[in-house]
C-alpha atoms as a PDB file:
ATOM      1  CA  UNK A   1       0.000   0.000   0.000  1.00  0.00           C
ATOM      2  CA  UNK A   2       1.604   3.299  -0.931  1.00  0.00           C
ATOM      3  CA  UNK A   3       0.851   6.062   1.828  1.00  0.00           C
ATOM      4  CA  UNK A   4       0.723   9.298   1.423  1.00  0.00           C
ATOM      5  CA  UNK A   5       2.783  11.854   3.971  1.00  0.00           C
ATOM      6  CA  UNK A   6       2.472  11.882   7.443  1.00  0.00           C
ATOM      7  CA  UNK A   7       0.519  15.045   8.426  1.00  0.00           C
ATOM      8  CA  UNK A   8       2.761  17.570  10.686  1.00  0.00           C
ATOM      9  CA  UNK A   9       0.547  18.463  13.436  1.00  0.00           C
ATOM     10  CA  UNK A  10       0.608  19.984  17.130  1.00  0.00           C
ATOM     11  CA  UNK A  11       1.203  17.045  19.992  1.00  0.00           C
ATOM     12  CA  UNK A  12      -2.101  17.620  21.377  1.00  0.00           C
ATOM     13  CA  UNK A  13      -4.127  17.919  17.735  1.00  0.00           C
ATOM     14  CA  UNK A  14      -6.299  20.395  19.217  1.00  0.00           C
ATOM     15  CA  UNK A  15      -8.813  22.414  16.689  1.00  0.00           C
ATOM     16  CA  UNK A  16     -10.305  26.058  17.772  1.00  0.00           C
ATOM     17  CA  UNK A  17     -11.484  26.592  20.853  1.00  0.00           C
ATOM     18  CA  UNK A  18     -14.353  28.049  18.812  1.00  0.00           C
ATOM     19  CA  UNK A  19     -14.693  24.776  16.966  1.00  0.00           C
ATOM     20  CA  UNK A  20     -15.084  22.627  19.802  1.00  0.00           C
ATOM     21  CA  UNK A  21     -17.758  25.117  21.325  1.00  0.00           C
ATOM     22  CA  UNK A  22     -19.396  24.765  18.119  1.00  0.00           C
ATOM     23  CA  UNK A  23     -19.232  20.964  17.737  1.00  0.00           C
ATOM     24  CA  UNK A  24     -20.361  20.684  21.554  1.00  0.00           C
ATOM     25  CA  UNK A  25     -23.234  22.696  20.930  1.00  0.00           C
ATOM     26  CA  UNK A  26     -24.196  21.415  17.936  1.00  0.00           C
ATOM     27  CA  UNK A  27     -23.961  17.779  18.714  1.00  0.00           C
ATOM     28  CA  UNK A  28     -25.366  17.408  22.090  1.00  0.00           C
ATOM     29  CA  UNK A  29     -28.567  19.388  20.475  1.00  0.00           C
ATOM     30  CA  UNK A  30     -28.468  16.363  17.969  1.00  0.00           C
ATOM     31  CA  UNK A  31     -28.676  13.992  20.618  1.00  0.00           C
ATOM     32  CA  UNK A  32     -31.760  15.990  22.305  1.00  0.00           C
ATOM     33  CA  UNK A  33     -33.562  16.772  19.516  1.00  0.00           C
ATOM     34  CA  UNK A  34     -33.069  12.412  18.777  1.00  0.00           C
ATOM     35  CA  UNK A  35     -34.467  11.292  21.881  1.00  0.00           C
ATOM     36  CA  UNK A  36     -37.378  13.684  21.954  1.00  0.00           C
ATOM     37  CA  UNK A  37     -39.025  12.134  19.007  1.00  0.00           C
ATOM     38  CA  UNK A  38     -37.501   8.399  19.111  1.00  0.00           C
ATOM     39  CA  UNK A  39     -38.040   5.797  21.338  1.00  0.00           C
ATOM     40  CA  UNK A  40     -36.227   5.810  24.585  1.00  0.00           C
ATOM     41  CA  UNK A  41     -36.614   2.337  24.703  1.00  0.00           C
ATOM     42  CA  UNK A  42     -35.131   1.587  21.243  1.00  0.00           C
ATOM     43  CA  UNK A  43     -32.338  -0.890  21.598  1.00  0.00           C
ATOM     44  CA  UNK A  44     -28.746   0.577  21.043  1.00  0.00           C
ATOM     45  CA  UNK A  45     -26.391  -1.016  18.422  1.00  0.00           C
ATOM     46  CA  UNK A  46     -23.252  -2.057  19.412  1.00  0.00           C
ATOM     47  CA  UNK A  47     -23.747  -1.168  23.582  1.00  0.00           C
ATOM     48  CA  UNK A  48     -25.272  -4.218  24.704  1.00  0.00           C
ATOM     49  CA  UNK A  49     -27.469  -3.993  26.837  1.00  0.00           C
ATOM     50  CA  UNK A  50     -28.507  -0.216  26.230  1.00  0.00           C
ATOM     51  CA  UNK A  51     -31.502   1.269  25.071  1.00  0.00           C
ATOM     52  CA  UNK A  52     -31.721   5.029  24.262  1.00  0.00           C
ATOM     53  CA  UNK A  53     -32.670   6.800  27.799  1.00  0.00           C
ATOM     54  CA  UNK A  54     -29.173   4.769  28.844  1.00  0.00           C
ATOM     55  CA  UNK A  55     -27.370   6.911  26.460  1.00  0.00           C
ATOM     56  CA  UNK A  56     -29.199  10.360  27.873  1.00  0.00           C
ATOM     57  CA  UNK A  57     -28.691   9.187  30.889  1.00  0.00           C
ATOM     58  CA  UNK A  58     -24.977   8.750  30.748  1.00  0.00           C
ATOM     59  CA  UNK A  59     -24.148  11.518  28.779  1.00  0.00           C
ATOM     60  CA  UNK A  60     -25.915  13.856  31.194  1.00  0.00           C
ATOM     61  CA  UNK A  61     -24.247  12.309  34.185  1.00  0.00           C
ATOM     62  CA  UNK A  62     -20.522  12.676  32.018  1.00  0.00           C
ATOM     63  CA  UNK A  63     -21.634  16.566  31.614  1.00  0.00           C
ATOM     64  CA  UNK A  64     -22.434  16.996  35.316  1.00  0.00           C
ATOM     65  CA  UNK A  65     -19.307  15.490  36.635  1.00  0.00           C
ATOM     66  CA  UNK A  66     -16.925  17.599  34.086  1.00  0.00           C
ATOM     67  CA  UNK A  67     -18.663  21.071  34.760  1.00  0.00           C
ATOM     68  CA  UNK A  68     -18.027  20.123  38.207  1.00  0.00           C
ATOM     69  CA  UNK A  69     -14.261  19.312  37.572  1.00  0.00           C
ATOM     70  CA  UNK A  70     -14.316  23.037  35.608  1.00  0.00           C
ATOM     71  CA  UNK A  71     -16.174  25.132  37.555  1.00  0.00           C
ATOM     72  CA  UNK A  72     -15.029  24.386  41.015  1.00  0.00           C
ATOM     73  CA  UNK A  73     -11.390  23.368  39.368  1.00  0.00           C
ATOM     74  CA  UNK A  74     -10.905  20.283  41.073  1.00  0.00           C
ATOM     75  CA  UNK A  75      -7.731  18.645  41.292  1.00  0.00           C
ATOM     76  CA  UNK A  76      -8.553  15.065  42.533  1.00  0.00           C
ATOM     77  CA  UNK A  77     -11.151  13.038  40.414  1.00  0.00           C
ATOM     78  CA  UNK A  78     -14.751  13.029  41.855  1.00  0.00           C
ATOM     79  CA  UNK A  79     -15.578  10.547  44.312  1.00  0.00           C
ATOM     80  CA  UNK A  80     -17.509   7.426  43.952  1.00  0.00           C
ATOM     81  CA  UNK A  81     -20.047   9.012  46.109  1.00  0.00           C
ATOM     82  CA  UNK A  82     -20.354  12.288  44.365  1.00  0.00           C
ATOM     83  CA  UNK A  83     -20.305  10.230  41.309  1.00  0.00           C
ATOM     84  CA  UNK A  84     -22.985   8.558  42.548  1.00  0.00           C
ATOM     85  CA  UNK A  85     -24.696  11.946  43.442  1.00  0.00           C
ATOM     86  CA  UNK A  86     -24.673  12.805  39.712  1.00  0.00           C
ATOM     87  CA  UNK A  87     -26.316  10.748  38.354  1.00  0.00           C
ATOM     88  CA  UNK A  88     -29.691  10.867  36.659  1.00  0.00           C
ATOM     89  CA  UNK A  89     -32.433  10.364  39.714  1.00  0.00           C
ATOM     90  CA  UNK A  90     -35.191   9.194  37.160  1.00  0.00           C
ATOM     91  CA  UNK A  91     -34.568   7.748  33.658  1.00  0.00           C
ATOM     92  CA  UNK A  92     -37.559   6.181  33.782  1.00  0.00           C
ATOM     93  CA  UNK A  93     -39.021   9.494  33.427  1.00  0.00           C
ATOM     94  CA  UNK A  94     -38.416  10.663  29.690  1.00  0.00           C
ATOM     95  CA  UNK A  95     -39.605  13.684  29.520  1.00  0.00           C
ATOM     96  CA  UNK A  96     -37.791  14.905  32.671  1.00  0.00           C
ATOM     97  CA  UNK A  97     -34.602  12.919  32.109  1.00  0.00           C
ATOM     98  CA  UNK A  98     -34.282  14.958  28.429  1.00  0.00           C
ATOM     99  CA  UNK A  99     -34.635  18.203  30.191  1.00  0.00           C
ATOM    100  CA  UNK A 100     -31.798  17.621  32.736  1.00  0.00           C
ATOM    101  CA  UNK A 101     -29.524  16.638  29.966  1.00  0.00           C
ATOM    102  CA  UNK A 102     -30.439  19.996  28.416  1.00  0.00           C
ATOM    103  CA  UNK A 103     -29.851  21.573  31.377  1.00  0.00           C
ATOM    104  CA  UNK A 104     -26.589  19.354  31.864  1.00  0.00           C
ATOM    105  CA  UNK A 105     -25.559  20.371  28.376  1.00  0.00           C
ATOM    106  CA  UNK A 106     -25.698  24.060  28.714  1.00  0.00           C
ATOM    107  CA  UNK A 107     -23.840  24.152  32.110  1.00  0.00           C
ATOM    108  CA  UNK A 108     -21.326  22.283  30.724  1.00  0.00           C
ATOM    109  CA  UNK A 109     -20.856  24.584  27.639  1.00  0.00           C
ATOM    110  CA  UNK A 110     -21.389  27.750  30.048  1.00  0.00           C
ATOM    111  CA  UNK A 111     -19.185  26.197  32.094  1.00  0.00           C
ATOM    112  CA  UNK A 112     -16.267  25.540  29.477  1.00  0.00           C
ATOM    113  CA  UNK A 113     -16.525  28.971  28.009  1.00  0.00           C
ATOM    114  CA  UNK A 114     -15.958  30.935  31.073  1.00  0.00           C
ATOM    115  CA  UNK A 115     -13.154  28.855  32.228  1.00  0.00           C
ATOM    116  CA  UNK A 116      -9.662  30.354  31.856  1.00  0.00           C
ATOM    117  CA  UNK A 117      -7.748  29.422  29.382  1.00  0.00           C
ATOM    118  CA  UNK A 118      -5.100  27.752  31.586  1.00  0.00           C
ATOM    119  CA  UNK A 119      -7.214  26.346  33.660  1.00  0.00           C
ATOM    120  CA  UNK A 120      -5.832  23.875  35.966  1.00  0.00           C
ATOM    121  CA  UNK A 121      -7.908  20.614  36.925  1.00  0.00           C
ATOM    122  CA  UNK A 122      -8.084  16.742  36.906  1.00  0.00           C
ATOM    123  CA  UNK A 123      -7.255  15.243  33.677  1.00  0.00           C
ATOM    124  CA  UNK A 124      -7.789  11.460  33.101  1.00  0.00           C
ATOM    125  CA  UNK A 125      -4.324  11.539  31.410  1.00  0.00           C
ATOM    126  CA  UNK A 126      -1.728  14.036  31.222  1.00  0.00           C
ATOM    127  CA  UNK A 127      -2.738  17.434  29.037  1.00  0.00           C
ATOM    128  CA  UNK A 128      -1.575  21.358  29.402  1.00  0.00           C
ATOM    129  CA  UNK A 129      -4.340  22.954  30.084  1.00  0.00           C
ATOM    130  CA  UNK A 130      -7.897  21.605  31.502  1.00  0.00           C
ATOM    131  CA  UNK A 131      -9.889  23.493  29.529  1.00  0.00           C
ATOM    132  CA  UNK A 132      -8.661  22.328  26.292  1.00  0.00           C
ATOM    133  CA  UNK A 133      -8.574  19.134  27.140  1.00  0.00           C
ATOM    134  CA  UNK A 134     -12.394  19.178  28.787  1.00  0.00           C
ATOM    135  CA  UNK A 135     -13.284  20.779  25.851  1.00  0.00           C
ATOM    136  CA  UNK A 136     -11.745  17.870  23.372  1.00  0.00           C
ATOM    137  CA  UNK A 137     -12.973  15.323  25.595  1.00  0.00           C
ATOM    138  CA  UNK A 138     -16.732  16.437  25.607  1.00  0.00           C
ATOM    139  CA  UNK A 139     -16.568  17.385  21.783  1.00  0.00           C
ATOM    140  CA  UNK A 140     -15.442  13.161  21.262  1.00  0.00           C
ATOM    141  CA  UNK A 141     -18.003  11.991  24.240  1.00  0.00           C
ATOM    142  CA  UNK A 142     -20.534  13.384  22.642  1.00  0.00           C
ATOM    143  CA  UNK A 143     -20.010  12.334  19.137  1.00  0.00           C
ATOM    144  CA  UNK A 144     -19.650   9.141  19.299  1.00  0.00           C
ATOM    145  CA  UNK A 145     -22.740   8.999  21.725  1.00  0.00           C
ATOM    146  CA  UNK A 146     -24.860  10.804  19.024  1.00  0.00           C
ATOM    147  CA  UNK A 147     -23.751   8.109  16.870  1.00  0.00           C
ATOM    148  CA  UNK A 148     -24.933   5.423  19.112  1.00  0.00           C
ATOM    149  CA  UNK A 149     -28.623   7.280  19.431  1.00  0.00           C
ATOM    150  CA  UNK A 150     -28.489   7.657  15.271  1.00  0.00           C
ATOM    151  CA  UNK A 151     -28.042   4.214  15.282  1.00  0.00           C
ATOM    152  CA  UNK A 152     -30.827   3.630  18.079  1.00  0.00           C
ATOM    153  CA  UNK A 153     -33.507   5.041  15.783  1.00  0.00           C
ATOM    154  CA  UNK A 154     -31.924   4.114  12.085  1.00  0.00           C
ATOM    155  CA  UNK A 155     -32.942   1.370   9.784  1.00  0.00           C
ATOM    156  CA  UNK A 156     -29.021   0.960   9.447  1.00  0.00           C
ATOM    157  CA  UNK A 157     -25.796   1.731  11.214  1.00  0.00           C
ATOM    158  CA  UNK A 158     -23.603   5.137  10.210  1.00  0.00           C
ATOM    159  CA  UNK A 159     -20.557   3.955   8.634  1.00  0.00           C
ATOM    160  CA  UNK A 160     -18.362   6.801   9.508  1.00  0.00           C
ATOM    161  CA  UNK A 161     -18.425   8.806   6.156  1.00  0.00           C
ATOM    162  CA  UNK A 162     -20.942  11.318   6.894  1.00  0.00           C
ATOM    163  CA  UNK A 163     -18.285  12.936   9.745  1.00  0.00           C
ATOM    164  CA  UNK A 164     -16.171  16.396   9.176  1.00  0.00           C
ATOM    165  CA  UNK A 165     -12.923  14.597   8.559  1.00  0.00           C
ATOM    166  CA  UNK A 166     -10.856  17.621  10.566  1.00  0.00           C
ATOM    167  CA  UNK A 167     -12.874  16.562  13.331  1.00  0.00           C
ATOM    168  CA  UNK A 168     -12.824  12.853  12.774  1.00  0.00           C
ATOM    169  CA  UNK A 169      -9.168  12.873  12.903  1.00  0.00           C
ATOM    170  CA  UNK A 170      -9.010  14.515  15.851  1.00  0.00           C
ATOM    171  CA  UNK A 171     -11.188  11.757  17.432  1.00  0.00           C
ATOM    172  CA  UNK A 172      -8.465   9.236  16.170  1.00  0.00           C
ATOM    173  CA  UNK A 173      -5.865  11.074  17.805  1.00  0.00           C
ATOM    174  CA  UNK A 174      -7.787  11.599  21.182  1.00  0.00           C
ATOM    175  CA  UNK A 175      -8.772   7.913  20.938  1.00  0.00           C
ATOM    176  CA  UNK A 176      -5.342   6.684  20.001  1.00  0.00           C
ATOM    177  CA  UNK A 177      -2.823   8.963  21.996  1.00  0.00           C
ATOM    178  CA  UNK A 178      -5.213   9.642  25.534  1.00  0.00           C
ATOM    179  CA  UNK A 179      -8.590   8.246  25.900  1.00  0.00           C
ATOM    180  CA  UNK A 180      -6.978   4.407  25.439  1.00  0.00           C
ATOM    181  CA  UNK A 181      -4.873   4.575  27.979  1.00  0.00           C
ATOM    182  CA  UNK A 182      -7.879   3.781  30.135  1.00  0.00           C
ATOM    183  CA  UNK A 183      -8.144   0.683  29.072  1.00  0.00           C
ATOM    184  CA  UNK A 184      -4.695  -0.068  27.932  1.00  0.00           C
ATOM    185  CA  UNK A 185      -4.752  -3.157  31.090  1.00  0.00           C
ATOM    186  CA  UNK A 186      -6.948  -4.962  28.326  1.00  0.00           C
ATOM    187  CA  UNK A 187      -5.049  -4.148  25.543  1.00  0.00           C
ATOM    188  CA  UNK A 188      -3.194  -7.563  24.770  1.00  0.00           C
ATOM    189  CA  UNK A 189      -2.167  -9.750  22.349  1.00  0.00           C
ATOM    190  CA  UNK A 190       0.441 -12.929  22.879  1.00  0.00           C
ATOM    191  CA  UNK A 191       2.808 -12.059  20.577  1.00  0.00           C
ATOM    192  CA  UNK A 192       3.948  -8.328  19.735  1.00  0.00           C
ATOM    193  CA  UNK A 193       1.869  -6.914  16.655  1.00  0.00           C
ATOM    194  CA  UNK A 194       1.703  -3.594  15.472  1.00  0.00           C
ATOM    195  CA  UNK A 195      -1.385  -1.725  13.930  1.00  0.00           C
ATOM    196  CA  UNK A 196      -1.152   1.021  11.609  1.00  0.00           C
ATOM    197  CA  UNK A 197      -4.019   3.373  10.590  1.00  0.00           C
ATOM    198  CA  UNK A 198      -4.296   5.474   7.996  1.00  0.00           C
ATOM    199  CA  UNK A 199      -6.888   8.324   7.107  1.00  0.00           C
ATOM    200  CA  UNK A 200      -7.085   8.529   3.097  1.00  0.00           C
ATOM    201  CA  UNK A 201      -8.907  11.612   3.553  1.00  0.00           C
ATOM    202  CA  UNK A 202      -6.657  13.884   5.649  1.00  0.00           C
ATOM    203  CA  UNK A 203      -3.362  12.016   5.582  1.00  0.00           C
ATOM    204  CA  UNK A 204      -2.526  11.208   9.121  1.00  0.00           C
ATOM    205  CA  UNK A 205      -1.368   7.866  10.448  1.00  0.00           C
ATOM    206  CA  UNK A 206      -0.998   6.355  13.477  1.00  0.00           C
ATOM    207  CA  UNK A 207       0.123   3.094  14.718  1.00  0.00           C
ATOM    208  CA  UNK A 208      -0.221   0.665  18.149  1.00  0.00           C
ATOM    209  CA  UNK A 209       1.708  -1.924  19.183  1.00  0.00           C
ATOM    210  CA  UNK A 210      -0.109  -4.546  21.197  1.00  0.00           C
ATOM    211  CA  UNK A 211       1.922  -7.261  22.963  1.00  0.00           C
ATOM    212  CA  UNK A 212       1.348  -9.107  26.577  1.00  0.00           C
ATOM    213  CA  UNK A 213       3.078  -6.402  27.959  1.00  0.00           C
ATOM    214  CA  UNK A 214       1.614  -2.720  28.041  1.00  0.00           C
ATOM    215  CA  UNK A 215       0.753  -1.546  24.673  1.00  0.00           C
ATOM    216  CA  UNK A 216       2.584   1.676  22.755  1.00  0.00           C
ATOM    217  CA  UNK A 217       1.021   4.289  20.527  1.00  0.00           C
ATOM    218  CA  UNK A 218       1.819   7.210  18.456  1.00  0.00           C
ATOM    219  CA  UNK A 219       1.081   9.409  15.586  1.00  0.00           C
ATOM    220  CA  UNK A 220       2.878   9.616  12.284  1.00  0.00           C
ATOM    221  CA  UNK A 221       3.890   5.827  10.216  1.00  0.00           C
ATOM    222  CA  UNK A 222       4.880   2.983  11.691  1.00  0.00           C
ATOM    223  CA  UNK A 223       8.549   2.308  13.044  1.00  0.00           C
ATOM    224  CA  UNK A 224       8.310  -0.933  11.045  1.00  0.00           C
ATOM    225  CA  UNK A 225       6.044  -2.828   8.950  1.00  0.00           C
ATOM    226  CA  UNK A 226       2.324  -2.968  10.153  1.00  0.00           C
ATOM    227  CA  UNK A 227       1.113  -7.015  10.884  1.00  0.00           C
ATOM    228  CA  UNK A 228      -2.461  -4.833  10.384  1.00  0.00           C
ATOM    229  CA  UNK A 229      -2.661  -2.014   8.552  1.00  0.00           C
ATOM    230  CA  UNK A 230      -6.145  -0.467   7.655  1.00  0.00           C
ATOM    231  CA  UNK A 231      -6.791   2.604   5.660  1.00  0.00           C
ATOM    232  CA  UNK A 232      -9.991   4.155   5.427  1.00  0.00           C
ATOM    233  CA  UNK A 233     -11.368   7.914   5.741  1.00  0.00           C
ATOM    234  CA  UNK A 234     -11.169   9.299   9.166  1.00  0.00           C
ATOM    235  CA  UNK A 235     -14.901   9.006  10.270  1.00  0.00           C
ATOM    236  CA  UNK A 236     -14.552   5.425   9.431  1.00  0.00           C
ATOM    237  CA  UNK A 237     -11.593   4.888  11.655  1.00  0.00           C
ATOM    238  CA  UNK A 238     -13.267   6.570  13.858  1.00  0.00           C
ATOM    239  CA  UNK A 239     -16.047   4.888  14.702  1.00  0.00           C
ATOM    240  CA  UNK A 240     -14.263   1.261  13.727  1.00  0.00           C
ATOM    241  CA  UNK A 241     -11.764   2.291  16.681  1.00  0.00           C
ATOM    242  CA  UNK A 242     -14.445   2.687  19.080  1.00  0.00           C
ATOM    243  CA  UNK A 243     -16.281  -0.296  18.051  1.00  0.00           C
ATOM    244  CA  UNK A 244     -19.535   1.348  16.078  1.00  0.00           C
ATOM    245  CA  UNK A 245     -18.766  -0.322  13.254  1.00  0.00           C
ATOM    246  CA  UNK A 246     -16.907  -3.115  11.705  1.00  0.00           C
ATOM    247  CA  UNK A 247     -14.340  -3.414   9.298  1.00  0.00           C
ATOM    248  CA  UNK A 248     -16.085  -4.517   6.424  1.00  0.00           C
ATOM    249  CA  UNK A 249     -15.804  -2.645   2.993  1.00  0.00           C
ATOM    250  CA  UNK A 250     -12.162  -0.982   4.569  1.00  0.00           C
ATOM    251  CA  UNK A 251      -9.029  -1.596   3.261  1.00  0.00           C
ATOM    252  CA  UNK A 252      -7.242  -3.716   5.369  1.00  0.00           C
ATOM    253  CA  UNK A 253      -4.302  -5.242   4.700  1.00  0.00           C
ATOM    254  CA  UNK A 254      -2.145  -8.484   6.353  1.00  0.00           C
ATOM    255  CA  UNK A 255      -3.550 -10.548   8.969  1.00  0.00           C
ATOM    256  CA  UNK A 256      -6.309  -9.649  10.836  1.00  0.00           C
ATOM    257  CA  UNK A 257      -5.591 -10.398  14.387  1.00  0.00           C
ATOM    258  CA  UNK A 258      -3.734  -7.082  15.756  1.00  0.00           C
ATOM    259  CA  UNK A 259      -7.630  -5.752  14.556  1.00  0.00           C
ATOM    260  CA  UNK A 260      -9.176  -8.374  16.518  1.00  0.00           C
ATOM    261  CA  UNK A 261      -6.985  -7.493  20.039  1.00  0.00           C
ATOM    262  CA  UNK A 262      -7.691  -4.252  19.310  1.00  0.00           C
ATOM    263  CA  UNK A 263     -11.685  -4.700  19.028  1.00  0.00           C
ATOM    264  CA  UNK A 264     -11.688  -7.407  22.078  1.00  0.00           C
ATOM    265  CA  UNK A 265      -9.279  -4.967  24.548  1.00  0.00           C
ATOM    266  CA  UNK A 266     -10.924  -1.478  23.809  1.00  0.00           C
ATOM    267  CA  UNK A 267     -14.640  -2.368  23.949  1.00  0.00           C
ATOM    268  CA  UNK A 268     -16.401   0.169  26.393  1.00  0.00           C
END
């Protein structure tokens, strides 16, 4: 497979602040505007076990927990108790659990535009600057949630292509270089293999190498050849990398194994 060249960008592959705001906005609208005229009960592809109002109700609880983190600038995670606190009282109650995601929605964009621009705060993983990160973080939360409530109430699943490609990137790169490392404990394979992705539409690559020790990652082409390598526009990565989709109708080359580790170690 010829590639094309690796796509200089800044270590944290952060868009506008005003970009974000806008994607936050408009996204977790999507998801309200969804769930007011689908079925809350409407089984949700690919989260077994989940019906719509699960997704509402998570998302909300996500937003309640990070506007906390912001506004009060909190340097220690929450609790399990105050986690506990935030959740939902009532998803049984559609029309009320919709409005306090609204509600949770706002305060967390309210929340993320008056925060200072170095904001310090707890970060799941190392970053710079809390609101950035926060911001990111939200922005990928919430899109690949919408796509889980899209696919709640479609006749068929979203394969990825309809996403900005900037943006979908950017969701590779979160996924890939931070939000992983939460689950990296899972992330094995018994012999050392090495992944490489590749976004046909915007040019960037990364790679991970899964072993049975802790797995690697990093932006830019592989150090050596890729046991897996899969190329595919970014919203497809996107949502194949967070298990929405599977990899049929992708280009993927070599054996498909490192795919499968990948797929078993980073469901969520």
């Amino acid at each position: 497979m010829t590639l094309g060249p690796a796509v200089r960008v800044d270590p944290d592959r952060r868009l506008a602040v005003e970009d974000y705001l806008r994607v936050l906005r408009t996204e977790g609208a999507r998801v309200a505007g969804a769930a007011r005229s689908g079925d809350l009960d409407a089984p949700v592809p690919c989260c077994p076990g989940w019906v719509l109002r699960d997704v509402v109700a998570h998302l909300g609880w996500v937003y309640r927990w990070v506007t906390l983190t912001v506004r009060e600038q909190r340097r220690r995670a929450p609790g399990h108790a105050l986690r506990e606190a935030l959740t939902d009282p009532d998803p049984t109650d559609g029309s009320g659990l919709i409005e306090r995601f609204v509600r949770a929605h706002a305060e967390l964009v309210d929340a993320l535009v008056v925060a200072p621009p170095d904001l310090a705060c707890w970060t799941p993983w190392p970053a710079r600057d809390g609101r950035a990160f926060w911001l990111r973080r939200q922005v990928h939360e919430t899109l690949i949630h919408r796509t889980d409530v899209d696919n709640a109430l479609a006749a068929s699943l979203r394969d990825g292509t309809d996403l900005d490609p900037r943006l979908a990137a950017d969701g590779v790169d979160e996924l890939v270089r931070g939000f992983i490392h939460r689950v990296a404990h899972r992330l094995r394979h018994p012999t050392p293999r090495t992944l490489g992705l590749y976004a046909t539409d915007t040019g960037d690559q990364w790679w991970a190498r899964i072993g049975p020790g802790p797995p690697r990652f990093g932006l830019g082409p592989t150090s050596r050849p890729a046991d897996t390598m899969v190329a595919a526009r970014a919203g497809q990565l996107f949502l194949l990398l967070w298990n929405r989709r599977d990899s049929d109708g992708l280009d993927v080359r070599g054996d498909h194994d490192t795919l499968a580790a990948w797929r078993h170690g980073a469901n969520r």
